[in-house]
N, C-alpha and C. Protein backbone atom coordinates (compact mmCIF):
# COMPACT_ATOMS: atom_id res chain seq x y z
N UNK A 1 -22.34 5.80 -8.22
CA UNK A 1 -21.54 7.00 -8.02
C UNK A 1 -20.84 7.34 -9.34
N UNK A 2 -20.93 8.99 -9.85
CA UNK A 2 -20.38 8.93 -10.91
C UNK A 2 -18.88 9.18 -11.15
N UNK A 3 -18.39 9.35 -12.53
CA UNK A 3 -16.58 9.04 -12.03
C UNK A 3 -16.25 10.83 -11.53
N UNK A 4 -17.16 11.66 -11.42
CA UNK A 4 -16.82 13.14 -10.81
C UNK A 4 -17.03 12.78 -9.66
N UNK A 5 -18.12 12.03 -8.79
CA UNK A 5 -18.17 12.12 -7.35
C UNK A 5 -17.03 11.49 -6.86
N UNK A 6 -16.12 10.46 -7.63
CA UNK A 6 -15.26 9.79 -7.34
C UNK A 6 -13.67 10.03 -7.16
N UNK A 7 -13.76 11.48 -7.82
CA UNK A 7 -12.44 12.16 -7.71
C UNK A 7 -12.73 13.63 -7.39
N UNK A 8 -14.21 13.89 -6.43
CA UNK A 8 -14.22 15.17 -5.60
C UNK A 8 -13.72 15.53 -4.54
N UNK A 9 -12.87 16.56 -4.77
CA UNK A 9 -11.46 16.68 -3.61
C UNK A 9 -12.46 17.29 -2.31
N UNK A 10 -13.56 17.91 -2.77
CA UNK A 10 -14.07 18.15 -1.30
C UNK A 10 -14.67 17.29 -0.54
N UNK A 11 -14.76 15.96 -0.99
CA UNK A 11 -14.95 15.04 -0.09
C UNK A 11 -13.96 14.42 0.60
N UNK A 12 -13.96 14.40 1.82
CA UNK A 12 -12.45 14.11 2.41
C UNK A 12 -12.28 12.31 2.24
N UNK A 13 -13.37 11.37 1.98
CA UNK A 13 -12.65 10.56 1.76
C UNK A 13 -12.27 10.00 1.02
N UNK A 14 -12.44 10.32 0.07
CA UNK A 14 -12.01 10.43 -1.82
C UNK A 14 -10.31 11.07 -1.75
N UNK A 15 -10.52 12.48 -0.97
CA UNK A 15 -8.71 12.27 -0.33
C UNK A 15 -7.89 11.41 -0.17
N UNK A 16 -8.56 10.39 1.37
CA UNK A 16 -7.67 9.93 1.79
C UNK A 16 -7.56 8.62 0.96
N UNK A 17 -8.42 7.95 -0.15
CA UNK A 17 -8.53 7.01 -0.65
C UNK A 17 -7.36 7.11 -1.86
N UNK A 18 -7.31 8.64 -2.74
CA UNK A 18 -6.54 8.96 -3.99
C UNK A 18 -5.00 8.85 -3.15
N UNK A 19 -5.09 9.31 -2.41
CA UNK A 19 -3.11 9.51 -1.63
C UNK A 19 -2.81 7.89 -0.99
N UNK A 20 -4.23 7.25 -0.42
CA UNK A 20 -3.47 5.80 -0.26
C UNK A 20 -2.79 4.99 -1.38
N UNK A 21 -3.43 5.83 -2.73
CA UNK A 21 -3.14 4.68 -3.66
C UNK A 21 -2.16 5.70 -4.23
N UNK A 22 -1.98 6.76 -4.06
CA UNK A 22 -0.82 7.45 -5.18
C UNK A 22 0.55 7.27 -4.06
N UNK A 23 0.53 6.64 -2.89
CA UNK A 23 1.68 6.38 -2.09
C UNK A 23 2.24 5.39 -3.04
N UNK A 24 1.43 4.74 -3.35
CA UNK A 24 2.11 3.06 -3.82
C UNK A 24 3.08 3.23 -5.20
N UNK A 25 3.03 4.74 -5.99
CA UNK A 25 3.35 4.56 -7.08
C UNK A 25 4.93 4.89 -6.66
N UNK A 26 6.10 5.52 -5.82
CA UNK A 26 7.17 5.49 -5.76
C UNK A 26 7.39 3.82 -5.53
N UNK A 27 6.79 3.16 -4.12
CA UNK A 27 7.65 1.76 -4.22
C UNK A 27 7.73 0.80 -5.32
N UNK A 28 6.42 0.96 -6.40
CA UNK A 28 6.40 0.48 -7.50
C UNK A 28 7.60 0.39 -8.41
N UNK A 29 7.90 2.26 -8.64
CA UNK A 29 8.96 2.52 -9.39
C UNK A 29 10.47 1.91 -9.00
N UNK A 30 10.52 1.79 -7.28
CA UNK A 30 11.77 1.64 -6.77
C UNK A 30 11.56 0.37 -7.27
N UNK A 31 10.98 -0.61 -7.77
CA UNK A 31 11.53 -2.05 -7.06
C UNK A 31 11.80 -2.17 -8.61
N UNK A 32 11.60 -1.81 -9.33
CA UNK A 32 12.14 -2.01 -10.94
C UNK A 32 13.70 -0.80 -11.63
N UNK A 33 13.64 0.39 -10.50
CA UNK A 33 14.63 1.07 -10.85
C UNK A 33 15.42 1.35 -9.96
N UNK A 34 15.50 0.82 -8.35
CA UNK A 34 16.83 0.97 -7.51
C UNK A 34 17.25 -0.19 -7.38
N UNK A 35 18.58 -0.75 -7.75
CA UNK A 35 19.07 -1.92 -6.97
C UNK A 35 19.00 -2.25 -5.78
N UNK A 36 18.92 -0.96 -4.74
CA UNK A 36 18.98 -1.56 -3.01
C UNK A 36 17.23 -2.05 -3.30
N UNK A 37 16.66 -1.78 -3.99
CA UNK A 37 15.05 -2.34 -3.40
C UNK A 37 15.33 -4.30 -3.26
N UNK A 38 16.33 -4.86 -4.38
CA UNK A 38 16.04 -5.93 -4.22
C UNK A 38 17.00 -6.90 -2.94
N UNK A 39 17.73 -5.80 -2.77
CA UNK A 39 18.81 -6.06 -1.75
C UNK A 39 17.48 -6.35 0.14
N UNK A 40 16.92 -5.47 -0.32
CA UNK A 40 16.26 -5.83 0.78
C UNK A 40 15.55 -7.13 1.20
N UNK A 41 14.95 -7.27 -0.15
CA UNK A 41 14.03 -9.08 -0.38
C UNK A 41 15.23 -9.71 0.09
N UNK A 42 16.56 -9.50 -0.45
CA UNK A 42 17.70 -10.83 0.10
C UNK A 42 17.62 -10.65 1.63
N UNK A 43 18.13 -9.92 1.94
CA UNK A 43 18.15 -9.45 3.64
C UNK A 43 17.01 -10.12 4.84
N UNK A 44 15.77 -9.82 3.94
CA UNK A 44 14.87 -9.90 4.87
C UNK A 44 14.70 -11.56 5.02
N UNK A 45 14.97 -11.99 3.66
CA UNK A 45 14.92 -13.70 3.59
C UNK A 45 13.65 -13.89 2.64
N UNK A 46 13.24 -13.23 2.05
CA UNK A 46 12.51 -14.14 0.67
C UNK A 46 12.82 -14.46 -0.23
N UNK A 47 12.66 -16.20 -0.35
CA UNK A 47 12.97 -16.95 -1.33
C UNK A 47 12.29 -17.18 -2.32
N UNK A 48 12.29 -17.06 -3.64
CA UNK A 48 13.34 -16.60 -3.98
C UNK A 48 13.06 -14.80 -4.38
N UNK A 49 14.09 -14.30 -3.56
CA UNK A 49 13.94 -12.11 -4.09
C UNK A 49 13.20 -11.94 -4.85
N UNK A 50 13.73 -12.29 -6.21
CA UNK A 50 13.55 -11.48 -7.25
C UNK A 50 11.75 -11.56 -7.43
N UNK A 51 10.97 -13.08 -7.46
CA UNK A 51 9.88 -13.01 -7.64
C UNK A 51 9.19 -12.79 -6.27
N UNK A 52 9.10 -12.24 -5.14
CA UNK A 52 8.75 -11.57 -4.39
C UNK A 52 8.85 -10.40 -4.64
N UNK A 53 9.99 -9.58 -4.85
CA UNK A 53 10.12 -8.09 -5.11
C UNK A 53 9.04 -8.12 -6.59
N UNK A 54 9.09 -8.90 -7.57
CA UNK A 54 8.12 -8.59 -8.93
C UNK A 54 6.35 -8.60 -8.08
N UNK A 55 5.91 -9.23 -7.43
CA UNK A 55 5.11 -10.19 -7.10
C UNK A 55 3.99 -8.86 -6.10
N UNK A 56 5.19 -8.26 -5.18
CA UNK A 56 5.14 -7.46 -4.37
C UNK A 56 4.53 -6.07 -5.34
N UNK A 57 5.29 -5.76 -6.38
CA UNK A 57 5.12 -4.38 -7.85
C UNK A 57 3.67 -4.55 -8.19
N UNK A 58 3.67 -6.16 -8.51
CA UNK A 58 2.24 -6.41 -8.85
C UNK A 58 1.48 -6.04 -8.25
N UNK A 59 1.23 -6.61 -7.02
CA UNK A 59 -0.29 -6.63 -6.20
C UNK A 59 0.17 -4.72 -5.84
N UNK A 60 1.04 -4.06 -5.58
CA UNK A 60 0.80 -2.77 -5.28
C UNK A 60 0.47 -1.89 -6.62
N UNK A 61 0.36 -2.23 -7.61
CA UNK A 61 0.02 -1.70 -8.92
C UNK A 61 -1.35 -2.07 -9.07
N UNK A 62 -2.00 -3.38 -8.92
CA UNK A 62 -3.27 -3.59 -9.10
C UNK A 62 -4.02 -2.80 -7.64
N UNK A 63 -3.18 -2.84 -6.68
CA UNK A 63 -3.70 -1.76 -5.04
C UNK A 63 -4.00 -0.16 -5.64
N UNK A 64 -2.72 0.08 -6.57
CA UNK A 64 -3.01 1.41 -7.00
C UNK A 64 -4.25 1.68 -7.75
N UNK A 65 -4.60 1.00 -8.52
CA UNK A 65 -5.36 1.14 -9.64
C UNK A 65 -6.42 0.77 -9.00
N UNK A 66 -7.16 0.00 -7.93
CA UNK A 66 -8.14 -0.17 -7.41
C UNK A 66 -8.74 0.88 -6.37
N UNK A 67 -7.41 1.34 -5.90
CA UNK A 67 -7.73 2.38 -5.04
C UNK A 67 -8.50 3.98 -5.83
N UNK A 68 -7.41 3.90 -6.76
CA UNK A 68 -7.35 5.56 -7.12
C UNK A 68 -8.61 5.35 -7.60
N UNK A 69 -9.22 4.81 -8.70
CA UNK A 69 -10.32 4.54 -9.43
C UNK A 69 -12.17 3.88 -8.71
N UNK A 70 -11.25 3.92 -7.25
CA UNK A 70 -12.31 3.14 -6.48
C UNK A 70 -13.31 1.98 -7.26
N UNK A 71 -12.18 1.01 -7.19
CA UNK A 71 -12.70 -0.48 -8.01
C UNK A 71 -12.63 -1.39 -6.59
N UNK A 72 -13.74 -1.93 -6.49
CA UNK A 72 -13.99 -2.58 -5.74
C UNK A 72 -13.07 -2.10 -3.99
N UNK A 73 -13.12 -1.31 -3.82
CA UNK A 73 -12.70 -0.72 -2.11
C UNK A 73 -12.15 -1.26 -1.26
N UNK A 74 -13.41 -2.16 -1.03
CA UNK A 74 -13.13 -2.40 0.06
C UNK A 74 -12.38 -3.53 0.60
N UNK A 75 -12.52 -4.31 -0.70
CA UNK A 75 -11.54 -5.72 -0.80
C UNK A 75 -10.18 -5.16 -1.50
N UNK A 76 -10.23 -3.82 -1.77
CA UNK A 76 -8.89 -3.76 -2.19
C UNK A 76 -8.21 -3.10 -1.43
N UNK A 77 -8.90 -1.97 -0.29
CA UNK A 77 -8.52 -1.69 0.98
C UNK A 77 -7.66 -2.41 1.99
N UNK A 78 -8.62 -3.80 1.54
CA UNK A 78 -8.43 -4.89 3.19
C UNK A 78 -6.79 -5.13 2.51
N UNK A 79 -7.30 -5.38 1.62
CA UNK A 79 -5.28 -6.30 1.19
C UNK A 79 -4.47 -5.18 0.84
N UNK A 80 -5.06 -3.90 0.68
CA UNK A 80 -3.50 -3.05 0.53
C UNK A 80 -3.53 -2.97 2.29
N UNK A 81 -3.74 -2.82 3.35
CA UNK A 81 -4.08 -3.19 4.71
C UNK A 81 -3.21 -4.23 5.05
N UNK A 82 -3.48 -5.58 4.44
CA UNK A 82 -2.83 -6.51 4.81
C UNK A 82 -1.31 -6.34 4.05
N UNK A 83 -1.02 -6.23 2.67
CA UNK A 83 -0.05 -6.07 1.89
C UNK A 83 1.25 -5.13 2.92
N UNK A 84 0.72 -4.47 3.28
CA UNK A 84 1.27 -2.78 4.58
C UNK A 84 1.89 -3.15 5.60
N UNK A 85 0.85 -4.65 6.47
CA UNK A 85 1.12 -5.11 7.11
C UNK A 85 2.47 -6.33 7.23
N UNK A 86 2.42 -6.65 6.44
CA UNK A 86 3.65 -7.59 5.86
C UNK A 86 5.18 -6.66 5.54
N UNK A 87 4.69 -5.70 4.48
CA UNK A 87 6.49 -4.98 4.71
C UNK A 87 6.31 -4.22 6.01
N UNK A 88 5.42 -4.53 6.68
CA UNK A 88 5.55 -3.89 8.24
C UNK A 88 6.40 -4.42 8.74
N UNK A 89 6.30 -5.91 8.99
CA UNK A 89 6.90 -6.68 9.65
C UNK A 89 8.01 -6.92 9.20
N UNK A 90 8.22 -6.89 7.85
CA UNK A 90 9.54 -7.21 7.08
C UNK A 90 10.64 -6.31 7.18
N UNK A 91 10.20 -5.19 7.36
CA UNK A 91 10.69 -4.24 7.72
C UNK A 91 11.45 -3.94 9.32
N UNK A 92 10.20 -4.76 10.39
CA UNK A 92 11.13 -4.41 11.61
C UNK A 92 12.05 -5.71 11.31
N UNK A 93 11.64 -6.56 10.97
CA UNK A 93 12.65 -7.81 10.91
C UNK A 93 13.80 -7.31 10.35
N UNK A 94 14.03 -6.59 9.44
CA UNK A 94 15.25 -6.39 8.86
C UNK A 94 15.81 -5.23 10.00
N UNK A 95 15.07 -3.65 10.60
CA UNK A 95 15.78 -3.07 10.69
C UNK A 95 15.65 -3.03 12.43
N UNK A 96 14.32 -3.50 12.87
CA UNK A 96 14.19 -3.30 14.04
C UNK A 96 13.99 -2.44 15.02
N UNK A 97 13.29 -1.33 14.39
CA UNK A 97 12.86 -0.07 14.74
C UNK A 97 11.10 0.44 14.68
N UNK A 98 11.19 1.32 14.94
CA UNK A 98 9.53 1.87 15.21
C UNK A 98 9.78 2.92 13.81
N UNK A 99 10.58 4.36 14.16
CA UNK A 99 10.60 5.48 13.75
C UNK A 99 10.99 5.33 13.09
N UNK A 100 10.01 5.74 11.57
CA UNK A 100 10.40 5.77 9.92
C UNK A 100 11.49 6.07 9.25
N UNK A 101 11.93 7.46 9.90
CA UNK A 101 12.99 8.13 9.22
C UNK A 101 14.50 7.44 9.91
N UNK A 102 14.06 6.62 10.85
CA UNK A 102 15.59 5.95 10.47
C UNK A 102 15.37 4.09 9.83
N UNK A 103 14.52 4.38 9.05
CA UNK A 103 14.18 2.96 8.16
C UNK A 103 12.97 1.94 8.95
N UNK A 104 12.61 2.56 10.54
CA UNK A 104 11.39 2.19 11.33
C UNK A 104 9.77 1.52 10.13
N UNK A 105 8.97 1.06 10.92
CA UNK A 105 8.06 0.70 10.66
C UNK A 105 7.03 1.53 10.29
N UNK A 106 6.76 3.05 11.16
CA UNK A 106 5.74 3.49 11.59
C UNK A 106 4.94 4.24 10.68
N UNK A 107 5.81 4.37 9.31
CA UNK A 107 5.18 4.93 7.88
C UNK A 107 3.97 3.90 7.36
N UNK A 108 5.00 2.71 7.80
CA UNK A 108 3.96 1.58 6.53
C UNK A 108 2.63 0.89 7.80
N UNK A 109 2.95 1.17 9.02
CA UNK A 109 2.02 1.28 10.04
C UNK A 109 0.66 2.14 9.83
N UNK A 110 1.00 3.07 9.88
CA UNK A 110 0.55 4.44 9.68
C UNK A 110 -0.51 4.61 8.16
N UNK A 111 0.19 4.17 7.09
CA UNK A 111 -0.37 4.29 6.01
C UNK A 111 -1.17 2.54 5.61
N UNK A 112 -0.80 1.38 6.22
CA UNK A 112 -1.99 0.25 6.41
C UNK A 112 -3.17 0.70 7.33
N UNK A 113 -3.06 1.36 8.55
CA UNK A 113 -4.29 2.02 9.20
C UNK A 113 -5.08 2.60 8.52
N UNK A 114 -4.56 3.80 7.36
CA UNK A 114 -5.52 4.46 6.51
C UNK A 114 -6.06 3.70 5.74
N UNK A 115 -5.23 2.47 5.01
CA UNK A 115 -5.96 1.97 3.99
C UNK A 115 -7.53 0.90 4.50
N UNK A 116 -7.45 0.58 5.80
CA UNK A 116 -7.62 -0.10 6.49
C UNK A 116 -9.41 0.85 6.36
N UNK A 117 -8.98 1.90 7.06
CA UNK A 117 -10.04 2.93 6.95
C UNK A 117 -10.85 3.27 6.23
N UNK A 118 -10.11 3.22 4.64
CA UNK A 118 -10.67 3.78 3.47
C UNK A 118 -11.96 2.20 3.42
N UNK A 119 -11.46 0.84 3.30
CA UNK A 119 -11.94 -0.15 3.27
C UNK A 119 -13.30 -0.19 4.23
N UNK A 120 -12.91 -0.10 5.47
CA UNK A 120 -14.25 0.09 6.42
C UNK A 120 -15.30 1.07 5.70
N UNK A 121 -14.53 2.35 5.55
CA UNK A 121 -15.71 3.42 5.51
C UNK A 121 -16.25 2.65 3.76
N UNK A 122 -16.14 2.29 3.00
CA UNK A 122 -16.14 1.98 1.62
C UNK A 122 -17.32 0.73 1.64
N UNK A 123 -16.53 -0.56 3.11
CA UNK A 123 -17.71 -1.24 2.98
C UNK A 123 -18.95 -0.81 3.56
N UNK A 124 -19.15 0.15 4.60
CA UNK A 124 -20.03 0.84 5.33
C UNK A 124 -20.75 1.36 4.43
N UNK A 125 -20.15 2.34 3.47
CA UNK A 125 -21.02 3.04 2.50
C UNK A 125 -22.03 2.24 1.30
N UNK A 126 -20.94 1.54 0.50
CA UNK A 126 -21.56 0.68 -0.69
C UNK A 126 -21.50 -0.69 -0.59
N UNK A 127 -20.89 -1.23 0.48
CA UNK A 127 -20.62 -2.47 0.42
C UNK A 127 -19.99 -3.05 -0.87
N UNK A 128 -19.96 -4.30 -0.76
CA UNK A 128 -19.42 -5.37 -2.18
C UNK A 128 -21.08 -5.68 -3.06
């Protein structure tokens, strides 16, 4: 596939593949430029914060860059999937809710399903 078929907006799943991975670039930014980002790692209980919150930048920076560029898909699908799934949980653990907009789960729910998707349809298409 060439790198034009790979960023053709009229293919819808080249869409949903570029926005799974251009989601990741605000939490990236937060966890190096808001203080509450690391307040949360304390809260939720990872020991030790700071290299969880770095750790966390990482693998969603190498998620970004695998996604947007469609490098390897479908294994990078599954773990931004799984990655989603974890501040899923970390998330109700801390706040204990469903609905996003009051700090709920159902964004990072919502957006591990897609990535989840992009991965299926990715290994379906080209496989590994």
């Amino acid at each position: 596939m060439s790198l034009a078929d790979k960023f053709n907006l009229l293919n819808e799943f080249n869409i949903l593949r570029i926005i799974c991975a251009l989601f990741f670039i605000p939490h990236i930014i937060a966890k190096f430029t808001v203080p509450q980002a690391l307040q949360f790692y304390i809260e939720v209980g990872f020991k030790p914060p700071k290299f969880w919150m770095y750790l966390a930048g990482a693998i969603e920076t190498v998620l970004t860059v695998g996604l947007f560029f469609d490098i390897l898909t479908p294994f990078v699908g599954f773990i931004a999937f799984i990655h989603l799934m974890v501040a899923a949980a970390a998330t109700y653990k801390w706040k204990g809710c469903w609905i996003w907009v009051i700090g709920g789960v159902e964004f990072c729910v919502f957006w591990a399903i897609c990535c989840l998707v992009v991965a299926m349809h990715a290994y379906h298409t080209v496989g590994l």
